[in-house]
C-alpha atoms as a PDB file:
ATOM      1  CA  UNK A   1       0.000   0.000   0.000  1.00  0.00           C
ATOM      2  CA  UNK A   2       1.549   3.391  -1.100  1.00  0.00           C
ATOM      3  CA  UNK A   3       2.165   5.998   1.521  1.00  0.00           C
ATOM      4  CA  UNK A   4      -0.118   9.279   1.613  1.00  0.00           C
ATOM      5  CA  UNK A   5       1.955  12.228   1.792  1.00  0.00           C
ATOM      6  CA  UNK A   6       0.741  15.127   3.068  1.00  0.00           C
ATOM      7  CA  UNK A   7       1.592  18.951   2.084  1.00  0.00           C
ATOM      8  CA  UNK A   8       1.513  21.014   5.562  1.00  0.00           C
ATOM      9  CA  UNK A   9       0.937  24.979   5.891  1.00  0.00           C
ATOM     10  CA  UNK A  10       4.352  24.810   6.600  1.00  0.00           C
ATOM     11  CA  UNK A  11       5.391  23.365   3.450  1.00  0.00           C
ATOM     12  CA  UNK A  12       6.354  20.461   5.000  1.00  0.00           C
ATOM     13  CA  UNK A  13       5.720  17.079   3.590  1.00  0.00           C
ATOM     14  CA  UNK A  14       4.074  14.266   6.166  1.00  0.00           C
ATOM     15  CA  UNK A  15       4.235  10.695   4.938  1.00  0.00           C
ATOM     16  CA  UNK A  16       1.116   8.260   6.967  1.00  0.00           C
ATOM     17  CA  UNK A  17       0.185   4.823   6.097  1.00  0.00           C
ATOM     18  CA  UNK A  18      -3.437   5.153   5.133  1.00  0.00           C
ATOM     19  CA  UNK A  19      -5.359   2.271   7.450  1.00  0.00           C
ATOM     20  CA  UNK A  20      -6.059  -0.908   5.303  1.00  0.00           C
ATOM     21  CA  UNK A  21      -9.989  -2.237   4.621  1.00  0.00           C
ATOM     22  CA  UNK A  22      -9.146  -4.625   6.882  1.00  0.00           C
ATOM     23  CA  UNK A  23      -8.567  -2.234   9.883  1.00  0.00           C
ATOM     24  CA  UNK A  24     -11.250  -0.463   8.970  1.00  0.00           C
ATOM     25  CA  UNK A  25     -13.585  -2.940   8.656  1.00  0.00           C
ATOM     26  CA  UNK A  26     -12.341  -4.880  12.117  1.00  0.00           C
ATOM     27  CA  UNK A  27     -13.215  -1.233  13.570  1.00  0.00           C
ATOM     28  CA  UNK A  28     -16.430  -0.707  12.520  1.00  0.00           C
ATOM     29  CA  UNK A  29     -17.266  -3.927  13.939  1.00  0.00           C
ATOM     30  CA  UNK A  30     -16.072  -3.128  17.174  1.00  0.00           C
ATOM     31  CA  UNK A  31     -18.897   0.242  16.928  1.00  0.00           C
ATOM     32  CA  UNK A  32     -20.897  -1.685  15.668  1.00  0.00           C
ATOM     33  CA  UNK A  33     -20.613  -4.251  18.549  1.00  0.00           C
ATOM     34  CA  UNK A  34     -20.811  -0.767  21.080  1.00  0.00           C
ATOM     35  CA  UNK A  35     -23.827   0.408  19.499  1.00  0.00           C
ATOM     36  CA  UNK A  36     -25.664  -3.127  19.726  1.00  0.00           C
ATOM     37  CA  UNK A  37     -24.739  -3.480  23.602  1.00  0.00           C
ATOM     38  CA  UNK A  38     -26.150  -0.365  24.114  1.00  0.00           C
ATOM     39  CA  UNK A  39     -29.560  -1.203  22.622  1.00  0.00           C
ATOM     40  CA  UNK A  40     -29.430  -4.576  24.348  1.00  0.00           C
ATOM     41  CA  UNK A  41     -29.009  -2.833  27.747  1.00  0.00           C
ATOM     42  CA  UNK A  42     -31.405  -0.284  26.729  1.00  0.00           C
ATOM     43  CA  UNK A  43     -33.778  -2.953  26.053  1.00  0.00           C
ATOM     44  CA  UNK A  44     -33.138  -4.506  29.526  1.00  0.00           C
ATOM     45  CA  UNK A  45     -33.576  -1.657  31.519  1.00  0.00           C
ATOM     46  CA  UNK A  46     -36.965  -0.881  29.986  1.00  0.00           C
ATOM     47  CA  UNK A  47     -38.186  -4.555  30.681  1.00  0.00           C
ATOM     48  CA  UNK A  48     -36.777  -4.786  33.959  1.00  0.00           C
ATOM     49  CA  UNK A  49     -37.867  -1.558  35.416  1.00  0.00           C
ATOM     50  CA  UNK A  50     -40.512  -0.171  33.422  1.00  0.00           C
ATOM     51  CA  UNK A  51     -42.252  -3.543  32.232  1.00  0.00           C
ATOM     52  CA  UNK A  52     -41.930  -2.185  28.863  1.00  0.00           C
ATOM     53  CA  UNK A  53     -40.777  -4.259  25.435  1.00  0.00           C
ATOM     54  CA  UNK A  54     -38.442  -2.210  23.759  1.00  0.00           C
ATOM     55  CA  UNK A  55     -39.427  -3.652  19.976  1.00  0.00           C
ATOM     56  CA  UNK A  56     -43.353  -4.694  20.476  1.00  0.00           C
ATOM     57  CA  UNK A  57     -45.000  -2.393  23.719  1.00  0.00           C
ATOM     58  CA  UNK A  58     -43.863   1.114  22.948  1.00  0.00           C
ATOM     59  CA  UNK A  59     -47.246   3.013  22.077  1.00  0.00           C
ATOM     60  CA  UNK A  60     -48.109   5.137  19.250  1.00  0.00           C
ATOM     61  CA  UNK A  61     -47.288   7.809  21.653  1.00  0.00           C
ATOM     62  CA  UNK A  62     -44.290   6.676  22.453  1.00  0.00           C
ATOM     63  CA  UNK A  63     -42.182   7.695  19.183  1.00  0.00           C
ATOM     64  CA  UNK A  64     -40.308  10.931  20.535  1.00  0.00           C
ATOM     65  CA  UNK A  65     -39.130   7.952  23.406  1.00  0.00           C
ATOM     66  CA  UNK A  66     -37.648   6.023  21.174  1.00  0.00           C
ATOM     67  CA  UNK A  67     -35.991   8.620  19.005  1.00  0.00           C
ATOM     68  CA  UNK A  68     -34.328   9.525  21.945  1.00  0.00           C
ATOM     69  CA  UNK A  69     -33.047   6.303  22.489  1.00  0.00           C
ATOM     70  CA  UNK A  70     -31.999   5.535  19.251  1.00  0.00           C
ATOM     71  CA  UNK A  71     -30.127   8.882  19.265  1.00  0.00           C
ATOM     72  CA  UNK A  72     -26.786   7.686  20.349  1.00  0.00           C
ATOM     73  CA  UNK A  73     -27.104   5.131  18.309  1.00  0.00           C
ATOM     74  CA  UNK A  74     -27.258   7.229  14.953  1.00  0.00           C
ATOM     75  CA  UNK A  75     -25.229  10.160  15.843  1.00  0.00           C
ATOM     76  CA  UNK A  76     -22.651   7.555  17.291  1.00  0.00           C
ATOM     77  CA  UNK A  77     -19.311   8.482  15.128  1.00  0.00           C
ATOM     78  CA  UNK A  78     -20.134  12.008  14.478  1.00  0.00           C
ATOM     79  CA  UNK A  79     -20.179  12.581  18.243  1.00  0.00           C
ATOM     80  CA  UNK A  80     -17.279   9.967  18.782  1.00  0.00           C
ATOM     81  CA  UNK A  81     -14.830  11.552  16.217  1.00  0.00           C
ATOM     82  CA  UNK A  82     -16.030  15.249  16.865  1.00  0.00           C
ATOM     83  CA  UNK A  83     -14.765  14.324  20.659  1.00  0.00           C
ATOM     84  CA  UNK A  84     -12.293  12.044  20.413  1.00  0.00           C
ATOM     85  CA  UNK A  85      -9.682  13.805  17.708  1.00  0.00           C
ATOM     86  CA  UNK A  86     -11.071  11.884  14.844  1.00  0.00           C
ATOM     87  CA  UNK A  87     -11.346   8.333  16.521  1.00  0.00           C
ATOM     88  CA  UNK A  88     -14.341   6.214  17.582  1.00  0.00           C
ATOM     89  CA  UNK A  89     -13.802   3.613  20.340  1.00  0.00           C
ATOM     90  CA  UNK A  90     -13.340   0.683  17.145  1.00  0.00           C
ATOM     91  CA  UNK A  91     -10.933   3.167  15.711  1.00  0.00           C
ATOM     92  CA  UNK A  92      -9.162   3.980  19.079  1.00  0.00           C
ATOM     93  CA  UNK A  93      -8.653  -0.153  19.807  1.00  0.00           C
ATOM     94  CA  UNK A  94      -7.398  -0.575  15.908  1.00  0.00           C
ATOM     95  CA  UNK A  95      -5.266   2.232  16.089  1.00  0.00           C
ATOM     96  CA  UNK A  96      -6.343   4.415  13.375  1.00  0.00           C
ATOM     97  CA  UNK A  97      -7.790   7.884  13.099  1.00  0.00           C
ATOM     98  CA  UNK A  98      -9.150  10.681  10.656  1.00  0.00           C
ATOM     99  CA  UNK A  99      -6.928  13.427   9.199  1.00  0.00           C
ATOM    100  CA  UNK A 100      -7.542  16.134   7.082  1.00  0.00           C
ATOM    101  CA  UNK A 101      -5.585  15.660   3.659  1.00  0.00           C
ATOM    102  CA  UNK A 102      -4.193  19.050   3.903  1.00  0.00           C
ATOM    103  CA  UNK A 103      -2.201  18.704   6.746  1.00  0.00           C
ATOM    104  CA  UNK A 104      -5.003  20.224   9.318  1.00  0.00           C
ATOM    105  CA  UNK A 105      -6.749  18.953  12.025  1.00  0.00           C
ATOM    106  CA  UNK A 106     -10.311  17.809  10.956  1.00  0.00           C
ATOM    107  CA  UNK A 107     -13.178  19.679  12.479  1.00  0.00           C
ATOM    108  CA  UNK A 108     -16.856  19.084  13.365  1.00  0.00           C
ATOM    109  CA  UNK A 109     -17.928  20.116   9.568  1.00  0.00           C
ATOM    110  CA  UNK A 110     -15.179  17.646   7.839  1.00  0.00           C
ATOM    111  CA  UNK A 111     -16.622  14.541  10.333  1.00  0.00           C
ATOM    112  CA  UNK A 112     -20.072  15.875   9.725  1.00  0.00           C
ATOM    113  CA  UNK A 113     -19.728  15.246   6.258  1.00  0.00           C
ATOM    114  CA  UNK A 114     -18.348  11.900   6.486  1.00  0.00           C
ATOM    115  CA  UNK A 115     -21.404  10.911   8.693  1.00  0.00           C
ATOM    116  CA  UNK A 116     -23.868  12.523   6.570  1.00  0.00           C
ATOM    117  CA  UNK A 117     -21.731  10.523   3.529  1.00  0.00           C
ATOM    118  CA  UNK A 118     -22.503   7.046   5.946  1.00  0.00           C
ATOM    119  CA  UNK A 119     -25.594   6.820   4.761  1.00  0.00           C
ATOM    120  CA  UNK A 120     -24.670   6.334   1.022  1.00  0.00           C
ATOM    121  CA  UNK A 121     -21.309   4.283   2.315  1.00  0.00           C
ATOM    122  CA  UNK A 122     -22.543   2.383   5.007  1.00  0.00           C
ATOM    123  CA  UNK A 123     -26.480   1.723   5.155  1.00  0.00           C
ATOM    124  CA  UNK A 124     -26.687   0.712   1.263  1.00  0.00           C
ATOM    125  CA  UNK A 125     -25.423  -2.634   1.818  1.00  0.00           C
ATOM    126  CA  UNK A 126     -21.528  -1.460   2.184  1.00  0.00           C
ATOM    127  CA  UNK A 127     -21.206  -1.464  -1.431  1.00  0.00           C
ATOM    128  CA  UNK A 128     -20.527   2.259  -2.075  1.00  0.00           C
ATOM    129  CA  UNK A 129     -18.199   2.263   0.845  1.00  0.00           C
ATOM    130  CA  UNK A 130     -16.401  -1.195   0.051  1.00  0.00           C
ATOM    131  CA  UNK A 131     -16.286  -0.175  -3.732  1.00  0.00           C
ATOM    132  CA  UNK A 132     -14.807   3.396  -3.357  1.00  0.00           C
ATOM    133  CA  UNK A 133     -11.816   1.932  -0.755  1.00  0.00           C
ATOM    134  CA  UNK A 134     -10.918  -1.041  -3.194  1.00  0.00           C
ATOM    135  CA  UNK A 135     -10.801   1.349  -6.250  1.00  0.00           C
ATOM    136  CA  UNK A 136      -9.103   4.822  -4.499  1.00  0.00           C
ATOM    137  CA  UNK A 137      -5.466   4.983  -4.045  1.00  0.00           C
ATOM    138  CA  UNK A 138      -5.149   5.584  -0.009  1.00  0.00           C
ATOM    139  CA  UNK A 139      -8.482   3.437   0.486  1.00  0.00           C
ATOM    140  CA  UNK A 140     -10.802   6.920   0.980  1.00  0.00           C
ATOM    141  CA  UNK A 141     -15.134   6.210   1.208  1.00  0.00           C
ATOM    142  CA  UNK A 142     -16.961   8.219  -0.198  1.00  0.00           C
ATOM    143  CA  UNK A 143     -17.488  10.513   2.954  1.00  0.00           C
ATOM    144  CA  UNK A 144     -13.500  10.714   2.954  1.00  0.00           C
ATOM    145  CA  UNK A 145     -13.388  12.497  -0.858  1.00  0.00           C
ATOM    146  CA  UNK A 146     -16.216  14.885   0.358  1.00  0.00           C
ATOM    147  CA  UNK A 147     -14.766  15.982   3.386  1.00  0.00           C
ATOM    148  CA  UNK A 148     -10.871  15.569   1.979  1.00  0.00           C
ATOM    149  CA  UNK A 149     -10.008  13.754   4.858  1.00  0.00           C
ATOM    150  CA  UNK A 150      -8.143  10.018   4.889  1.00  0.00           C
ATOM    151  CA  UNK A 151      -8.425   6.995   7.817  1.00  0.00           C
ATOM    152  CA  UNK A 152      -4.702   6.743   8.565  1.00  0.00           C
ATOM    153  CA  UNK A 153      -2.672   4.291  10.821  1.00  0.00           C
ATOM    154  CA  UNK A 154      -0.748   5.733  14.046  1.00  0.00           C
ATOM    155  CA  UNK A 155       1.431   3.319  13.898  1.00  0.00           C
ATOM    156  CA  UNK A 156       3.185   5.475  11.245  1.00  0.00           C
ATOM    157  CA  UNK A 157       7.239   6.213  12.072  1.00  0.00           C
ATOM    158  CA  UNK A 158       6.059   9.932  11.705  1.00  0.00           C
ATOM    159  CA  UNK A 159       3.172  12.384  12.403  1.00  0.00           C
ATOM    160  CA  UNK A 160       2.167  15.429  13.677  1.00  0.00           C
ATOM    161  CA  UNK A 161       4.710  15.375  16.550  1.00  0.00           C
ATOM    162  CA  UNK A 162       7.694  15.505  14.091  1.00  0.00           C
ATOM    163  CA  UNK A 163       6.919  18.885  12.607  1.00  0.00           C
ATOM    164  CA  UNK A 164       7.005  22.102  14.056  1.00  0.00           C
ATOM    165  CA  UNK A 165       3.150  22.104  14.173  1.00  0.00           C
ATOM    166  CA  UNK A 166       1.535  21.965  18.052  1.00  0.00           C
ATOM    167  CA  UNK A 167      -2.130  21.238  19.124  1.00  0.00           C
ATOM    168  CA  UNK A 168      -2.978  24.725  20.906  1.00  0.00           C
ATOM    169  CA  UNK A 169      -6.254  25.032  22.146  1.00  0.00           C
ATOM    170  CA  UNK A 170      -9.437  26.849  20.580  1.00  0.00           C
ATOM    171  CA  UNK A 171      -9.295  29.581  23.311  1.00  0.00           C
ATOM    172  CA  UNK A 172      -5.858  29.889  23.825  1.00  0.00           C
ATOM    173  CA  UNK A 173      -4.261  33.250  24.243  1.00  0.00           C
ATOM    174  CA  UNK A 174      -0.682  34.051  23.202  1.00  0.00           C
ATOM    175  CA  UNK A 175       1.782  35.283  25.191  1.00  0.00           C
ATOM    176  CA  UNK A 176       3.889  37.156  22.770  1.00  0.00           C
ATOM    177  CA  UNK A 177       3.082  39.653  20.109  1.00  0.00           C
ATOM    178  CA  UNK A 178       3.072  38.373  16.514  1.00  0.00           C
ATOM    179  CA  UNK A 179       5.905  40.612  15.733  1.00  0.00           C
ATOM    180  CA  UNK A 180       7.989  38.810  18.126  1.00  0.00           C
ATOM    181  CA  UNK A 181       6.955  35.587  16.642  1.00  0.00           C
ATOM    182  CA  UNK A 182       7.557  35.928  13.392  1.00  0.00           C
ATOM    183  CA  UNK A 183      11.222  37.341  13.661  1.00  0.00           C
ATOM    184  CA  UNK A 184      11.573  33.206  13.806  1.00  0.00           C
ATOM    185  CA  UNK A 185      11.380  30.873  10.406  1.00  0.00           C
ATOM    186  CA  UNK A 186       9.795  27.996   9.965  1.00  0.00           C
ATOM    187  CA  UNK A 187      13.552  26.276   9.947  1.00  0.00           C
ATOM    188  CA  UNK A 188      14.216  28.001  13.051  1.00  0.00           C
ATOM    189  CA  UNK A 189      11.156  26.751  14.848  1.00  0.00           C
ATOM    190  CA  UNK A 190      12.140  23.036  14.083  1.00  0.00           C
ATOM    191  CA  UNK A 191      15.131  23.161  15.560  1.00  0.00           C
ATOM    192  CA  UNK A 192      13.747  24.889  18.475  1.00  0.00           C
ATOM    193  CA  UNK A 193      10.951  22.773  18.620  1.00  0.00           C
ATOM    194  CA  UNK A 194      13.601  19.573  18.059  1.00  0.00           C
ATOM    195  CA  UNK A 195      16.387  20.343  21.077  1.00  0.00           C
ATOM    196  CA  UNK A 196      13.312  21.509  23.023  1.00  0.00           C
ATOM    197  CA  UNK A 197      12.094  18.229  23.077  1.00  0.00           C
ATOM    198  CA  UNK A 198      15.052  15.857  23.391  1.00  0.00           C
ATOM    199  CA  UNK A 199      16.844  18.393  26.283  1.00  0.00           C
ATOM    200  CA  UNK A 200      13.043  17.806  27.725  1.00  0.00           C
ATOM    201  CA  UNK A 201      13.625  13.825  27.682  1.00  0.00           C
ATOM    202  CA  UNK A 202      17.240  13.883  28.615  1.00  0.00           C
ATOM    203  CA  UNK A 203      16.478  16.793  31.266  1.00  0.00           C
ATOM    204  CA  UNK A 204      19.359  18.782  29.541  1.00  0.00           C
ATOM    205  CA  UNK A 205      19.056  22.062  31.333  1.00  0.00           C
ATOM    206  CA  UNK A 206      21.487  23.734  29.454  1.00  0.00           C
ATOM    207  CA  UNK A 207      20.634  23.447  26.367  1.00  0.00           C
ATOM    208  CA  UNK A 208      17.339  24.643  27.857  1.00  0.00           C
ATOM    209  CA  UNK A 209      18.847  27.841  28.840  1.00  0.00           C
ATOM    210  CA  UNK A 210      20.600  28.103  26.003  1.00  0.00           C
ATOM    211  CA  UNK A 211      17.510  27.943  23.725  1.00  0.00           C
ATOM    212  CA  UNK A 212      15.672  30.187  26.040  1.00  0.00           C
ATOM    213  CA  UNK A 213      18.639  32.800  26.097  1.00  0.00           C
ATOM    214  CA  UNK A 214      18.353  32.883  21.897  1.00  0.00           C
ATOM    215  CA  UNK A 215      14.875  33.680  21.587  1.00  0.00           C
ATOM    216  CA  UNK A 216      15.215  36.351  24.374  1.00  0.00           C
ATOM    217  CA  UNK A 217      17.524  37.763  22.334  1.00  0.00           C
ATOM    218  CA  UNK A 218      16.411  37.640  19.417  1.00  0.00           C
ATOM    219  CA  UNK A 219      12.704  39.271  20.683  1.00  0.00           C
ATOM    220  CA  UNK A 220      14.684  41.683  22.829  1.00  0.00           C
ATOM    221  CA  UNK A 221      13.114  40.772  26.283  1.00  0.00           C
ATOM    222  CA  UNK A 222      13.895  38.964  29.049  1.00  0.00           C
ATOM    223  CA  UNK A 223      12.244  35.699  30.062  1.00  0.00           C
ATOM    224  CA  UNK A 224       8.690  36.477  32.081  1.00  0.00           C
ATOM    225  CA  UNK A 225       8.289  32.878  33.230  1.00  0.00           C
ATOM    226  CA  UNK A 226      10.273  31.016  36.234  1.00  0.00           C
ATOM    227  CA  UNK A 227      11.351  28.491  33.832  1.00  0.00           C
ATOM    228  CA  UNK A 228      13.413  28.066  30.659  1.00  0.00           C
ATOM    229  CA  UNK A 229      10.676  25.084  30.198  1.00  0.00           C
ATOM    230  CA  UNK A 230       7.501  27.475  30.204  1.00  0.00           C
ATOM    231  CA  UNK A 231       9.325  30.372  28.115  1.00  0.00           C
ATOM    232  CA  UNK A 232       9.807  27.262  25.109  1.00  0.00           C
ATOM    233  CA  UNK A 233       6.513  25.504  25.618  1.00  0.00           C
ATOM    234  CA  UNK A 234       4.601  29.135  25.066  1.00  0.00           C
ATOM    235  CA  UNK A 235       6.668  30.790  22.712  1.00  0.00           C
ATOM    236  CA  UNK A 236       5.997  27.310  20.497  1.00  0.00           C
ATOM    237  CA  UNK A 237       2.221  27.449  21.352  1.00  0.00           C
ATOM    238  CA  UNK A 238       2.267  31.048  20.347  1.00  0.00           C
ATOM    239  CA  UNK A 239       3.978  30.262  16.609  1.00  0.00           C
ATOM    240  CA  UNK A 240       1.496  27.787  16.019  1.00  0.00           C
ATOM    241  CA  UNK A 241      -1.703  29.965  17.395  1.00  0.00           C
ATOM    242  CA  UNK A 242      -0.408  33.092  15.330  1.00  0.00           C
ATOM    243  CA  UNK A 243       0.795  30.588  11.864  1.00  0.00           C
ATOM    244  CA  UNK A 244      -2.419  28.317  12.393  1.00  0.00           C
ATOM    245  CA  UNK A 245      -4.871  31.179  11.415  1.00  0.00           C
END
């Protein structure tokens, strides 16, 4: 299976190994598994407790009930990968995940599409779904060419954590100014972001200081935090909040 390559904002290339059928397949079992349980227990608690069948005794009145029920049910891997960085709990056991095809991190609209996409993919017998993996080069449904996303493998030697890109939260506030920031290129970000990391595993607090000491001098200030550690981690955070928009 040939390696998809992805183009960053960064112009840096990512190479993933796009998860086989198999994997995929093994993990939508596993949902599929969840979602029956659920139903099963559902059904149990309504006998046990409320003397109710769960297929045969629910009234004509009863309709908004079990629409509620079966909620979770069909809003299952929209609200699983919308939560759970592009994973369901099959995908999370299997290893694999969604990612956006242009280097991005997929958002509620991208795994909206691909469960609005389901329905062609998925509830028409498989075929569609089956038929479109078999025949597309990184093995991409339907719901993955309409939302340009791919189902990738994290056992891949390299991902997100091996560029200078960062997950920085949707409310985060920078530290610096963006002026300070971008006196830094991209090429000077990865090695920051590269001896920032291995002095962080070897607890190298020299080379710590020393990386803290450049930027400071570089941005003309002197360090606000108590810790070479914090001055790294932020100024990093702040390069990808300020690059990310």
């Amino acid at each position: 299976m040939s390696n998809l390559h992805i183009i960053t904002s960064h112009n840096i290339k990512l190479f993933f190994t796009p998860a086989s059928i198999g994997e995929r397949i093994l993990a939508y079992g596993v949902d599929f598994l969840i979602q029956i349980s659920y139903l099963v227990i559902i059904s149990l608690i309504l006998s046990k407790v409320f003397f109710i069948n769960f297929f045969n005794d629910l009234s004509d009145g009863s309709g908004i009930i079990l629409l509620l029920i079966m909620l979770p049910v069909l809003f299952y891997s929209l609200i699983c990968e919308s939560t759970m960085e592009g994973q369901t709990f099959g995908k999370k056991l299997l290893k694999i995940k969604v990612v956006k095809i242009d280097g991005y991190q997929a958002g509620f609209f991208d795994y909206f599409i691909r469960w609005i996409f389901s329905i062609v993919d998925i509830q028409m017998m498989y075929i569609p779904g089956v038929f479109s993996m078999l025949t597309t080069k990184h093995t991409r449904r339907l719901g993955d060419l309409a939302a340009g996303t791919a189902v990738i493998t994290e056992k891949s030697k390299y991902n997100i954590n091996h560029t200078i890109l960062m997950n920085v939260e949707e409310d985060y506030k920078p530290t610096f100014s963006k002026n300070q920031i971008m006196l830094f290129s991209d090429n000077d970000i990865r090695i920051i972001k590269e001896n920032f990391e291995l002095s962080v595993k070897s607890m190298n607090a020299t080379v710590l200081k020393k990386l803290s000491d450049k930027i400071c001098t570089v941005m003309k200030i002197t360090n606000p935090f108590n810790s070479d550690n914090k001055l790294l981690d932020t100024f990093l955070k702040d390069y990808n909040f300020f690059t990310g928009k």
